[in-house]
N, C-alpha and C. Protein backbone atom coordinates (compact mmCIF):
# COMPACT_ATOMS: atom_id res chain seq x y z
N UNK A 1 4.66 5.61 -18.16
CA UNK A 1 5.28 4.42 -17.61
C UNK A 1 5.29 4.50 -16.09
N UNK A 2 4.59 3.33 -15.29
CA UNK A 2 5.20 3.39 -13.88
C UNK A 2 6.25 2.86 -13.21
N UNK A 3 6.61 3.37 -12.52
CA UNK A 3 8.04 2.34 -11.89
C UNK A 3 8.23 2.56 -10.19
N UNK A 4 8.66 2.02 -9.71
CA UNK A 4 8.29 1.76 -8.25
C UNK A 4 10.03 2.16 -7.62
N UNK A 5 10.33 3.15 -6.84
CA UNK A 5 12.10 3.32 -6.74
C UNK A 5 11.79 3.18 -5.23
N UNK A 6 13.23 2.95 -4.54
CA UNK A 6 13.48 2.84 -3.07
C UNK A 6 13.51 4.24 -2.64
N UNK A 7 12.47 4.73 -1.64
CA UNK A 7 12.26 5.75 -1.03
C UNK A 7 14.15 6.53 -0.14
N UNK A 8 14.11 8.00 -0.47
CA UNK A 8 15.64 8.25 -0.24
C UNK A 8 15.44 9.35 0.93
N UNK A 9 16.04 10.10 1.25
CA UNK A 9 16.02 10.91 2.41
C UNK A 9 15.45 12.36 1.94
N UNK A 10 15.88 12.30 0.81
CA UNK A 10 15.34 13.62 -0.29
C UNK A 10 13.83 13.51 -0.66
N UNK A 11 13.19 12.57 0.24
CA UNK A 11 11.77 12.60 -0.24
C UNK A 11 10.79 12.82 0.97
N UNK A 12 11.54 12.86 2.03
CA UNK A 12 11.02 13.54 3.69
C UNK A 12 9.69 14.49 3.57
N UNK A 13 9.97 15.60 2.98
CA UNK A 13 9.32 16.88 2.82
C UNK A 13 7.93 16.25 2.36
N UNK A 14 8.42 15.79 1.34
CA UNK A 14 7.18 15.64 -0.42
C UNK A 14 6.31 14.83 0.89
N UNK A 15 7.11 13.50 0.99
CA UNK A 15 6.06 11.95 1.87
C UNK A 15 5.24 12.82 3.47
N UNK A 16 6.04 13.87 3.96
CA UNK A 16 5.05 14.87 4.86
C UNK A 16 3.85 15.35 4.09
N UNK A 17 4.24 16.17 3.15
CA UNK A 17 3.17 16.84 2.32
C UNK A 17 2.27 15.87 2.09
N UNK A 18 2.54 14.82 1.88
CA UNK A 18 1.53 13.73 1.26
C UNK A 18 0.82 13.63 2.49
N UNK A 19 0.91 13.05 3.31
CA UNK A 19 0.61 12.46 4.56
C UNK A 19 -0.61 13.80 5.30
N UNK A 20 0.05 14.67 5.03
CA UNK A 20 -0.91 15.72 5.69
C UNK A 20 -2.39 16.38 4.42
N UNK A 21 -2.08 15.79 3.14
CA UNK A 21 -3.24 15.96 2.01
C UNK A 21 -4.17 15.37 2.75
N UNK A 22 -5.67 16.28 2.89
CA UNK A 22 -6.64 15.80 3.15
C UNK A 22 -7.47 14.72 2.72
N UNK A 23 -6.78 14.48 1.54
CA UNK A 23 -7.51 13.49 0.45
C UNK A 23 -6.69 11.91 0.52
N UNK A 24 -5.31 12.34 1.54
CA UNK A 24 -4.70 11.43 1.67
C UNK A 24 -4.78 10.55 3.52
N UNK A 25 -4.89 11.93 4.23
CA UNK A 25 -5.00 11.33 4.97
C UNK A 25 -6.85 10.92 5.86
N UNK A 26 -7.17 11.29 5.14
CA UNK A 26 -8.83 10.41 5.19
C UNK A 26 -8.87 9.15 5.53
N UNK A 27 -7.42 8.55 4.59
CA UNK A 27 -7.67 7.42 4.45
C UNK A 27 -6.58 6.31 5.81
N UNK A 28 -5.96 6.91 6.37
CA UNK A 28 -4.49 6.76 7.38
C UNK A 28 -5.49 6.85 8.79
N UNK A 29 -4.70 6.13 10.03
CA UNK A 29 -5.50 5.81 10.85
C UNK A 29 -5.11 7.43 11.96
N UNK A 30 -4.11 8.07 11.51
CA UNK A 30 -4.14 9.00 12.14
C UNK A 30 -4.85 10.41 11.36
N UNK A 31 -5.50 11.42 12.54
CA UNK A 31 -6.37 12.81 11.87
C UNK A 31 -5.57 14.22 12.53
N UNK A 32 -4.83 14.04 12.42
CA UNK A 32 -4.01 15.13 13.21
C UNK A 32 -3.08 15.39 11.92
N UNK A 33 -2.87 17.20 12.00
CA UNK A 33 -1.59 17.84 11.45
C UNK A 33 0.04 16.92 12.23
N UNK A 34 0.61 16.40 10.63
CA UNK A 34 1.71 16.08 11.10
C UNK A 34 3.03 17.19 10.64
N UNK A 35 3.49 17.50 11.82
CA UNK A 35 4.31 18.37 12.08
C UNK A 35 6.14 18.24 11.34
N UNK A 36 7.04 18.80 11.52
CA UNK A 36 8.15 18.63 11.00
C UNK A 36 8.75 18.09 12.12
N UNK A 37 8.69 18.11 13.10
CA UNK A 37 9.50 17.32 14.34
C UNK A 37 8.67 15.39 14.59
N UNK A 38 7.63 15.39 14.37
CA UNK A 38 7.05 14.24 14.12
C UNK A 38 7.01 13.39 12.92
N UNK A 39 7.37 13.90 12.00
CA UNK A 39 7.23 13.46 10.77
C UNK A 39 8.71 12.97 10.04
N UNK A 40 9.47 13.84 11.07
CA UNK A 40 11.36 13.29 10.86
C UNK A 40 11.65 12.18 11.94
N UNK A 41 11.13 12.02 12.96
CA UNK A 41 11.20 11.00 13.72
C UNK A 41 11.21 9.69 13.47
N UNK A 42 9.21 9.80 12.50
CA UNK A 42 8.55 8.82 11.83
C UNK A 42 9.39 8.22 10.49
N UNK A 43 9.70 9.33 9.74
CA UNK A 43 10.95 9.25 8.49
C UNK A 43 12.03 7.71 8.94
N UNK A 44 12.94 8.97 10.05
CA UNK A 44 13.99 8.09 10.46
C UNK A 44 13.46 6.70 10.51
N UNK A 45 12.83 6.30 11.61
CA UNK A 45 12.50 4.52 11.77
C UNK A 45 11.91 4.18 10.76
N UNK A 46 10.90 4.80 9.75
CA UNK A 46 10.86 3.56 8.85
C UNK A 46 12.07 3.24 7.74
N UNK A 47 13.20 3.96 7.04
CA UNK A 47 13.97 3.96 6.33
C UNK A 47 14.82 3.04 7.11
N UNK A 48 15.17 3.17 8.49
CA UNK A 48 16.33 2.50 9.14
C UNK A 48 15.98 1.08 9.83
N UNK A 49 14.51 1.21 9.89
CA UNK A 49 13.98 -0.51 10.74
C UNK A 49 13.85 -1.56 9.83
N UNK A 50 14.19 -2.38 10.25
CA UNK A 50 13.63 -4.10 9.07
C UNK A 50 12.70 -3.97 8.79
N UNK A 51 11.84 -3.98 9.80
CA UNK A 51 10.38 -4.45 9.43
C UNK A 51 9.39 -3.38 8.63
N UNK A 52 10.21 -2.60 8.42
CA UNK A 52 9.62 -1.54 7.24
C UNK A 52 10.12 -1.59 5.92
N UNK A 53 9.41 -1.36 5.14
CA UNK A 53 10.44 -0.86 3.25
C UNK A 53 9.24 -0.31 3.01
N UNK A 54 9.74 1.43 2.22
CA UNK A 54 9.23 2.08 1.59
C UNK A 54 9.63 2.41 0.62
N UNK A 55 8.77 2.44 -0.66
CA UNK A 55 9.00 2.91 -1.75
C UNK A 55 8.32 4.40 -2.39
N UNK A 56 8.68 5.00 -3.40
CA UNK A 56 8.09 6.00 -3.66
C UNK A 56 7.15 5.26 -5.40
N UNK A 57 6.22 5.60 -5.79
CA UNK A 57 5.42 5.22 -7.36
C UNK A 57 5.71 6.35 -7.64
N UNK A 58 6.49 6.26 -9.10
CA UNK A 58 6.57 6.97 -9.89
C UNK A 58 5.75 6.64 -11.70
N UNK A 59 5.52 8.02 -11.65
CA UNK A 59 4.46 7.41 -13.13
C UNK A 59 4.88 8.63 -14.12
N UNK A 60 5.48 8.14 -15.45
CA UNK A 60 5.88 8.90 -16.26
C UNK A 60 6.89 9.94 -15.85
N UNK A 61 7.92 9.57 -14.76
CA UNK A 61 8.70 9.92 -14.19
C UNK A 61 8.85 11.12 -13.22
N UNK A 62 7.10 11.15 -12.57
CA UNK A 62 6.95 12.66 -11.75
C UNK A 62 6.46 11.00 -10.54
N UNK A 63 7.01 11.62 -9.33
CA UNK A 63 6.56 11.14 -7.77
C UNK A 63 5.29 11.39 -7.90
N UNK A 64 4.45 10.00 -7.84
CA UNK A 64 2.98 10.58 -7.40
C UNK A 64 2.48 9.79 -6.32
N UNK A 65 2.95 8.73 -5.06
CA UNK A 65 2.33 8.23 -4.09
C UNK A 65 3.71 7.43 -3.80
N UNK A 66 3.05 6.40 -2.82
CA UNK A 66 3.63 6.14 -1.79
C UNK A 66 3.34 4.54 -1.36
N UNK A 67 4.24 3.80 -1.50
CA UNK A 67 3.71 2.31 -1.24
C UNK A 67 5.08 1.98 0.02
N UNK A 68 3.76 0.78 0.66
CA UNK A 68 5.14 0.16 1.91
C UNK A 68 4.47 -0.98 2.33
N UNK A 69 5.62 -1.62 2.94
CA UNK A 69 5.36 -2.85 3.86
C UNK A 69 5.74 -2.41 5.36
N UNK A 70 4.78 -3.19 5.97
CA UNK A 70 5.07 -3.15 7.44
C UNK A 70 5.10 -4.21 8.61
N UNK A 71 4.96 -4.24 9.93
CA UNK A 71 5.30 -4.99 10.67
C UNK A 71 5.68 -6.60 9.48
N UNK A 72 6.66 -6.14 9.00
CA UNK A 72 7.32 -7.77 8.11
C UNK A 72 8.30 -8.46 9.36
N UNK A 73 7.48 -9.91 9.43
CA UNK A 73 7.40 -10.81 10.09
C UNK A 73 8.31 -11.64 9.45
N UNK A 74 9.35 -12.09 9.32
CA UNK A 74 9.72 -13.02 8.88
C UNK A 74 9.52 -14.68 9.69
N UNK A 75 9.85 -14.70 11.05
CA UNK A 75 9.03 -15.54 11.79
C UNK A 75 7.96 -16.18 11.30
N UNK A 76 7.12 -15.20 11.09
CA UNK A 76 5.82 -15.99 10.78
C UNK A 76 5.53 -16.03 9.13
N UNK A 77 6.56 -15.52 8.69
CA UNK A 77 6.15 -15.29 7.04
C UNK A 77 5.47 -14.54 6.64
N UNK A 78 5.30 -13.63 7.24
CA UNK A 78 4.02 -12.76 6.74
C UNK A 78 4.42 -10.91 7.01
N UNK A 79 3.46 -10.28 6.44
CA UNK A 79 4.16 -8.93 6.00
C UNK A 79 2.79 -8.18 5.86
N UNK A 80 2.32 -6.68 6.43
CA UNK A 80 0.92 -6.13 6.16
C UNK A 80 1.90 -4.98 5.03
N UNK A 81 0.40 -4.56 4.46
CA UNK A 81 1.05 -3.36 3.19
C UNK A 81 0.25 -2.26 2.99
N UNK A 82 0.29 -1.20 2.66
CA UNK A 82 -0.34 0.22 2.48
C UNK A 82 -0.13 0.82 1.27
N UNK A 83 -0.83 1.36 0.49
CA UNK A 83 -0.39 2.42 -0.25
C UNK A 83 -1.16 3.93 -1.01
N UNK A 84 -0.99 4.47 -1.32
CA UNK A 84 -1.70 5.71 -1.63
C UNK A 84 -0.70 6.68 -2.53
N UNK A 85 -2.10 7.44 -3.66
CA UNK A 85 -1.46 7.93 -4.51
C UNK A 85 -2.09 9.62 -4.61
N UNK A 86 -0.54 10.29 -4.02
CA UNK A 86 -0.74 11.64 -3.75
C UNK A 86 -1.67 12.31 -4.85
N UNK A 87 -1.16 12.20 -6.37
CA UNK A 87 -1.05 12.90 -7.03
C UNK A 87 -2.91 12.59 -7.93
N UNK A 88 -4.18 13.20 -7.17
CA UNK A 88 -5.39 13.14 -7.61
C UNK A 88 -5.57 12.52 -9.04
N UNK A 89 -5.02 13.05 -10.05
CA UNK A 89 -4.96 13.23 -11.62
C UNK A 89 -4.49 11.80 -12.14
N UNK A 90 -3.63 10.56 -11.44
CA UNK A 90 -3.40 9.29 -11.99
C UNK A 90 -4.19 8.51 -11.33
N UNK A 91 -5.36 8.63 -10.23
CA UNK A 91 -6.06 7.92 -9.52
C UNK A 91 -6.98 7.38 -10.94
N UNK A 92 -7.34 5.91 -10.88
CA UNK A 92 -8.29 5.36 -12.19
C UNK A 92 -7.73 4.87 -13.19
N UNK A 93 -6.40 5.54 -13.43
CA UNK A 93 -5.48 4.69 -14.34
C UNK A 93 -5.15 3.45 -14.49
N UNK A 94 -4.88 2.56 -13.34
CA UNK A 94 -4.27 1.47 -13.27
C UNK A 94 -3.24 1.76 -12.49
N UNK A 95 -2.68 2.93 -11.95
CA UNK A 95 -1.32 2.72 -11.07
C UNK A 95 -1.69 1.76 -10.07
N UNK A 96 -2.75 2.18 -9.13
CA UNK A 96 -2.92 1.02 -7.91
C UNK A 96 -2.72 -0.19 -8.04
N UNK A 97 -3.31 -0.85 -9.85
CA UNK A 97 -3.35 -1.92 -9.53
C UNK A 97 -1.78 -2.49 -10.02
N UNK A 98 -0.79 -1.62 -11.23
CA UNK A 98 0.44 -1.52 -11.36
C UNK A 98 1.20 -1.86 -9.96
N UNK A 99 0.81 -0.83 -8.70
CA UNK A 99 1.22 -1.16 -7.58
C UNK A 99 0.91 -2.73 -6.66
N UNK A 100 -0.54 -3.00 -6.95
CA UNK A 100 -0.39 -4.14 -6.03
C UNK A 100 0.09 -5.25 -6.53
N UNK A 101 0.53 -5.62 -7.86
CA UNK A 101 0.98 -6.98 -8.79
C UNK A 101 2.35 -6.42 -8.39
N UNK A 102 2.86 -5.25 -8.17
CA UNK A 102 4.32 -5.36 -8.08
C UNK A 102 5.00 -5.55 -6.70
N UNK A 103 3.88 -5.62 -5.79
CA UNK A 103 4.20 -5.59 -4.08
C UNK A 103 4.24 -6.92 -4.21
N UNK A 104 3.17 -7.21 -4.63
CA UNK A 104 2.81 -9.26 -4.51
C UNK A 104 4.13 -10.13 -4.81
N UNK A 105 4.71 -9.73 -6.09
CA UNK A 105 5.87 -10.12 -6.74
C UNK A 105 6.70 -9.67 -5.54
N UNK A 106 6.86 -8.65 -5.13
CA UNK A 106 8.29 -8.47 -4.31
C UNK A 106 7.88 -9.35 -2.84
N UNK A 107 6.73 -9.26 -2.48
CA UNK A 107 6.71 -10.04 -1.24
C UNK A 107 6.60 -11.76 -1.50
N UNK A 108 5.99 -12.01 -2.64
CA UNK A 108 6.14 -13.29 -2.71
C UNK A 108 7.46 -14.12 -3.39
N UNK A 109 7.78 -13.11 -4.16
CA UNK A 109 9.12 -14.23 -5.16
C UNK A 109 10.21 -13.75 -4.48
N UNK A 110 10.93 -12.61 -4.00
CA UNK A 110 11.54 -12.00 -3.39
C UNK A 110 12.09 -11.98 -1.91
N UNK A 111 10.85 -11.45 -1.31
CA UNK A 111 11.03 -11.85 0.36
C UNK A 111 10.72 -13.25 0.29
N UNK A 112 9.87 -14.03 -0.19
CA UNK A 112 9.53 -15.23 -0.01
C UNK A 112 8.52 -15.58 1.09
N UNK A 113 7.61 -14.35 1.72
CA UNK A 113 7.21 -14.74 2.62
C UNK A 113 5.85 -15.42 2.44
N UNK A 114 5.22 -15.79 3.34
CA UNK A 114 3.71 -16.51 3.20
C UNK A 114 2.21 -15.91 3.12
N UNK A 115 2.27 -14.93 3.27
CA UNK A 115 1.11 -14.06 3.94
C UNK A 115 1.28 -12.65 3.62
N UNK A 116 0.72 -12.07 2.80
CA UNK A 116 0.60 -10.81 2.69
C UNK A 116 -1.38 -9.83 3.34
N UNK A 117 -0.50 -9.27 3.74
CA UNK A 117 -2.07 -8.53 5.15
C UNK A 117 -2.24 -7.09 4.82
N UNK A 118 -3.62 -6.69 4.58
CA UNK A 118 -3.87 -5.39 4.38
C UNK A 118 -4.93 -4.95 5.06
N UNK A 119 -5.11 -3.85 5.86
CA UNK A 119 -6.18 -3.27 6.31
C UNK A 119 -6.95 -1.73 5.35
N UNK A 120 -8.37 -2.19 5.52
CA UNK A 120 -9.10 -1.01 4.66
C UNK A 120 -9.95 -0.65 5.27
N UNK A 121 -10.57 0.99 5.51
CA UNK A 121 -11.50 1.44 6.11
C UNK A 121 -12.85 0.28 5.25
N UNK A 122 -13.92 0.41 5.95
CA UNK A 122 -15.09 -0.14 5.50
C UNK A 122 -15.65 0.35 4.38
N UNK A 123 -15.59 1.80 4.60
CA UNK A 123 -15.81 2.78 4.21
C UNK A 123 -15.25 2.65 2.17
N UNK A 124 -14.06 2.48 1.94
CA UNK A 124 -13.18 2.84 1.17
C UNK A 124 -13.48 1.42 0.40
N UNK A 125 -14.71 1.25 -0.08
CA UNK A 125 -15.35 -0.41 -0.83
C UNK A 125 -14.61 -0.44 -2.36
N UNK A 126 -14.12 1.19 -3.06
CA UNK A 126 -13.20 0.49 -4.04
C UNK A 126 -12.42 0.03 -3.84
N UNK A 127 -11.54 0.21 -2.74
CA UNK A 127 -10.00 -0.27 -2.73
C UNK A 127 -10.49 -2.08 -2.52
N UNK A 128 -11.37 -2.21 -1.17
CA UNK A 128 -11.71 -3.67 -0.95
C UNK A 128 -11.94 -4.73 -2.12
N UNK A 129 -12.50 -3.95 -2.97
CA UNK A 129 -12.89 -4.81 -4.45
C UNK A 129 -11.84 -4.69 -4.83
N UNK A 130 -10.85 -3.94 -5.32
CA UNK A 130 -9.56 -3.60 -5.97
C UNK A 130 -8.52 -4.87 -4.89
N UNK A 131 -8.30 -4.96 -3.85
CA UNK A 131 -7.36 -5.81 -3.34
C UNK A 131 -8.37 -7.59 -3.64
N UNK A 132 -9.71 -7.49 -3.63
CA UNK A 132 -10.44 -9.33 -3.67
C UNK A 132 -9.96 -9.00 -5.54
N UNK A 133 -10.11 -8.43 -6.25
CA UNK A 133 -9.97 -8.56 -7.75
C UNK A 133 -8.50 -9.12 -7.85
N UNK A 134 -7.46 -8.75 -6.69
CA UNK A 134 -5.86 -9.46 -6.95
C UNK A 134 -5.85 -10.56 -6.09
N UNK A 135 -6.99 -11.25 -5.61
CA UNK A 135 -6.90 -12.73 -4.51
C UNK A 135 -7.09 -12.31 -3.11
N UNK A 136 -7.09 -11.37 -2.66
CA UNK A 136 -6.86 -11.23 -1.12
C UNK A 136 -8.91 -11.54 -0.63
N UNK A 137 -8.49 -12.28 0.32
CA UNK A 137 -9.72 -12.37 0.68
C UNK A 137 -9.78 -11.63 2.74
N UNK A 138 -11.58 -11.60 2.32
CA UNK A 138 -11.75 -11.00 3.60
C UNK A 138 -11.28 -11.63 4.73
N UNK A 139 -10.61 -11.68 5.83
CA UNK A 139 -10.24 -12.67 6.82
C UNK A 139 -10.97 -11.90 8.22
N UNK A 140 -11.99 -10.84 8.40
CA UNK A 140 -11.89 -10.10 9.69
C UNK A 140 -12.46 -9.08 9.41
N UNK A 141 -13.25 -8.23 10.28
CA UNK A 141 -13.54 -7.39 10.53
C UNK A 141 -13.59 -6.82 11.73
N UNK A 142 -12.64 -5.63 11.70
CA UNK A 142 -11.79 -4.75 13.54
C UNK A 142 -13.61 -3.69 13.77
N UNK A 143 -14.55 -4.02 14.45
CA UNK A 143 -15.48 -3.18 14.57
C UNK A 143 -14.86 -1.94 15.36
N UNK A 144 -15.52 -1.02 15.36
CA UNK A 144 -15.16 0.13 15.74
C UNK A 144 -13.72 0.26 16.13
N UNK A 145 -12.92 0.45 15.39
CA UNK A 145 -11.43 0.05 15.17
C UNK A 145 -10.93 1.40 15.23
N UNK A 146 -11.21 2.54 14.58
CA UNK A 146 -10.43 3.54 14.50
C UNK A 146 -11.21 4.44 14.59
N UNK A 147 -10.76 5.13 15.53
CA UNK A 147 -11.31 6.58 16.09
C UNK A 147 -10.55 8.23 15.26
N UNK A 148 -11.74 8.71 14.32
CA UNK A 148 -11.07 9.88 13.58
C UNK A 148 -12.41 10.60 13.69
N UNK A 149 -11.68 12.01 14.34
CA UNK A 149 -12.45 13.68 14.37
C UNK A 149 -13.31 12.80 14.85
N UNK A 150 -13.58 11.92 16.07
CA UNK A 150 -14.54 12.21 17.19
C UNK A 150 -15.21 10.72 16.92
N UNK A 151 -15.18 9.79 15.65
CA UNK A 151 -16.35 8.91 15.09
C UNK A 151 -15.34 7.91 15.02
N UNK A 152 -16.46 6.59 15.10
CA UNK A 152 -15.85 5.42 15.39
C UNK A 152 -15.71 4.23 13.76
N UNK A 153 -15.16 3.96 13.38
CA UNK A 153 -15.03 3.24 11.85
C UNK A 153 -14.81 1.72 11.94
N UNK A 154 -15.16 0.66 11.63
CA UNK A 154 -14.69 -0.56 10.91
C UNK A 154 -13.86 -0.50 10.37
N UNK A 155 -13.09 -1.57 10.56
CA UNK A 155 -11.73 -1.97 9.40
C UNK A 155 -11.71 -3.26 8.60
N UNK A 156 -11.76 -3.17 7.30
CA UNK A 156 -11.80 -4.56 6.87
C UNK A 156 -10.45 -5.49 7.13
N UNK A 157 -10.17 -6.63 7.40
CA UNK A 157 -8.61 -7.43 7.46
C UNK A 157 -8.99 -8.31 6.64
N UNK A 158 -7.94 -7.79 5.03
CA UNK A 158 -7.52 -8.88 4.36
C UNK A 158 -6.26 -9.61 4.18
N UNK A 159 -6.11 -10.62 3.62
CA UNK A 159 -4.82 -11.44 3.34
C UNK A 159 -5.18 -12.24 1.87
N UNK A 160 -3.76 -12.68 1.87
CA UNK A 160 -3.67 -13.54 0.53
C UNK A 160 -2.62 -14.07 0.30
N UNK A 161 -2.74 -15.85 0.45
CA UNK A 161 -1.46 -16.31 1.08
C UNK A 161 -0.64 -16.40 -0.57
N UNK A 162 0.77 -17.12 -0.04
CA UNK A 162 1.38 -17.17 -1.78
C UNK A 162 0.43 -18.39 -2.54
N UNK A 163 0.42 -19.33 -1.61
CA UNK A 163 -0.26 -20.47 -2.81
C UNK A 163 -1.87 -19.77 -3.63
N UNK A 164 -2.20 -19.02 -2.75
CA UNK A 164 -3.24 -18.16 -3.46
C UNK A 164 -2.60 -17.06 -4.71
N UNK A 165 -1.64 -17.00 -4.44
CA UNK A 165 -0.73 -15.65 -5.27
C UNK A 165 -0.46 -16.73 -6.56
N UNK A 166 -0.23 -17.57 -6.30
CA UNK A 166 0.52 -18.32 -7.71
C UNK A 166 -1.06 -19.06 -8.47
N UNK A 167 -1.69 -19.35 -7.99
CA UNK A 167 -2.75 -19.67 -9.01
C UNK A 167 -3.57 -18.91 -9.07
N UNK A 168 -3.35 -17.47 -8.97
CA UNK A 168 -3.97 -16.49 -9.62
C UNK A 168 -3.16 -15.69 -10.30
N UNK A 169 -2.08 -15.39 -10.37
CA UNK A 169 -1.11 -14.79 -10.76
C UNK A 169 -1.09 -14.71 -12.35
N UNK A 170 -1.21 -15.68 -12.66
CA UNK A 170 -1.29 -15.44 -14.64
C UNK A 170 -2.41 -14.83 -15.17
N UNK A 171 -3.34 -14.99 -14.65
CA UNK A 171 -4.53 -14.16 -14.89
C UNK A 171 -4.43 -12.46 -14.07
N UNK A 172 -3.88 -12.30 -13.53
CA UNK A 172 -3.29 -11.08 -13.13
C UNK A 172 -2.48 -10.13 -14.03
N UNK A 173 -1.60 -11.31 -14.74
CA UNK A 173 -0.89 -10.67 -15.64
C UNK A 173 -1.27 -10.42 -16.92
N UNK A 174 -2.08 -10.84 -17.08
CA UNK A 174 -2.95 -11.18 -18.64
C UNK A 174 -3.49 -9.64 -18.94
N UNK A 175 -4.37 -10.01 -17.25
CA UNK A 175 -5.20 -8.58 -17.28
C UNK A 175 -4.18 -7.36 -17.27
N UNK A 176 -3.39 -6.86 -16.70
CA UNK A 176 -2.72 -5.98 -16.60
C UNK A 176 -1.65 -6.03 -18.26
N UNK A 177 -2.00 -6.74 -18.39
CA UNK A 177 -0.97 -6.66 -19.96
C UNK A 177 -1.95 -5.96 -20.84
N UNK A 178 -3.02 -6.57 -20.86
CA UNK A 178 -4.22 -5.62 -21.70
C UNK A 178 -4.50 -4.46 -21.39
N UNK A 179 -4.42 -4.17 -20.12
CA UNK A 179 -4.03 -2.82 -19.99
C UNK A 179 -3.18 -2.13 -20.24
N UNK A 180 -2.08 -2.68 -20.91
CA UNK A 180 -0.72 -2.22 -21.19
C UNK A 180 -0.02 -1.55 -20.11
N UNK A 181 -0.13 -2.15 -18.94
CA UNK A 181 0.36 -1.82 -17.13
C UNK A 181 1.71 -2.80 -17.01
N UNK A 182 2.01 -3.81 -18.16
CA UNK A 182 3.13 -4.95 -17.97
C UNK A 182 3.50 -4.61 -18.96
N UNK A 183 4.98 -4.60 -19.19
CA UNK A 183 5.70 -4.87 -20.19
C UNK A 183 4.99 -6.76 -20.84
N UNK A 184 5.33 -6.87 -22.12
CA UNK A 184 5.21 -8.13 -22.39
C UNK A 184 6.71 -9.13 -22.22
């Protein structure tokens, strides 16, 4: 079973450990060892700022990744999102996509906002198909956008507004029910 809980102070250590997995941070715009004095800093402001919420994914009741929203805009309605799953062994399952029908729901029925925004290396073409398979379409491409261990990368910029979220949304759920990823 997956379930999505509000990230707590007791999860500092683990969300470092994550962050510094090579397999995790490949994918993060920073390539540097993150340290215990940098990484409690980083902790503090996102737990305590608005414009952040982090959650921890839990699957069959062991922590295995890490989902969030960021610069959330209420102004403009709109909200960018990230996520990644520490734990190698549930990658292929369906958690990701468990995760992105349950962000959509919280940013669209919930926050209520208009615009949900995600950035993806170029590089990383499952996830890109994995976010256009839930509506988000391409809006942009950041050319040589991020500089890691010396080399220069593309970034894809997608979005997917709510009126896009609601007439795709039942077919979202259909699919993920056949997967047995939704309760009925």
């Amino acid at each position: 079973m997956i379930s999505i809980r509000d990230i707590t102070l007791q999860d500092e250590e683990t969300v470092r450990h994550w962050r510094n997995l090579p397999e995790i941070s490949k994918y993060m715009y920073t390539d540097h060892y993150i340290s215990e004095e940098e990484h409690s800093k980083w902790f503090e402001r996102v737990i305590n700022d608005p414009a952040y919420q982090y959650w921890i994914i839990v699957l069959d009741g062991k922590s295995v990744g890490l989902v969030n929203l960021y610069g959330i805009d209420l102004k403009n309605s709109r909200a960018y999102w990230a996520f990644y799953l520490a734990d190698p062994s549930v990658r292929g399952k369906g958690v990701g996509g468990f995760v992105e029908y349950w962000l959509m729901r919280h940013v669209f029925d919930e926050l209520r906002l208009n615009k949900l925004c995600c950035e993806v290396f170029t590089w990383n073409e499952p996830i890109v198909k994995m976010h256009k398979k839930f509506g988000f379409v391409q809006e942009g491409l950041f050319r040589e956008h991020i500089i890691k261990n010396g080399a220069k990368f593309d970034i894809v910029c997608l979005a997917i507004l709510h009126r896009e979220w609601q007439s795709i949304r039942r077919d979202v759920e259909v699919r993920l029910h056949k997967l047995g990823l939704l309760d009925k």
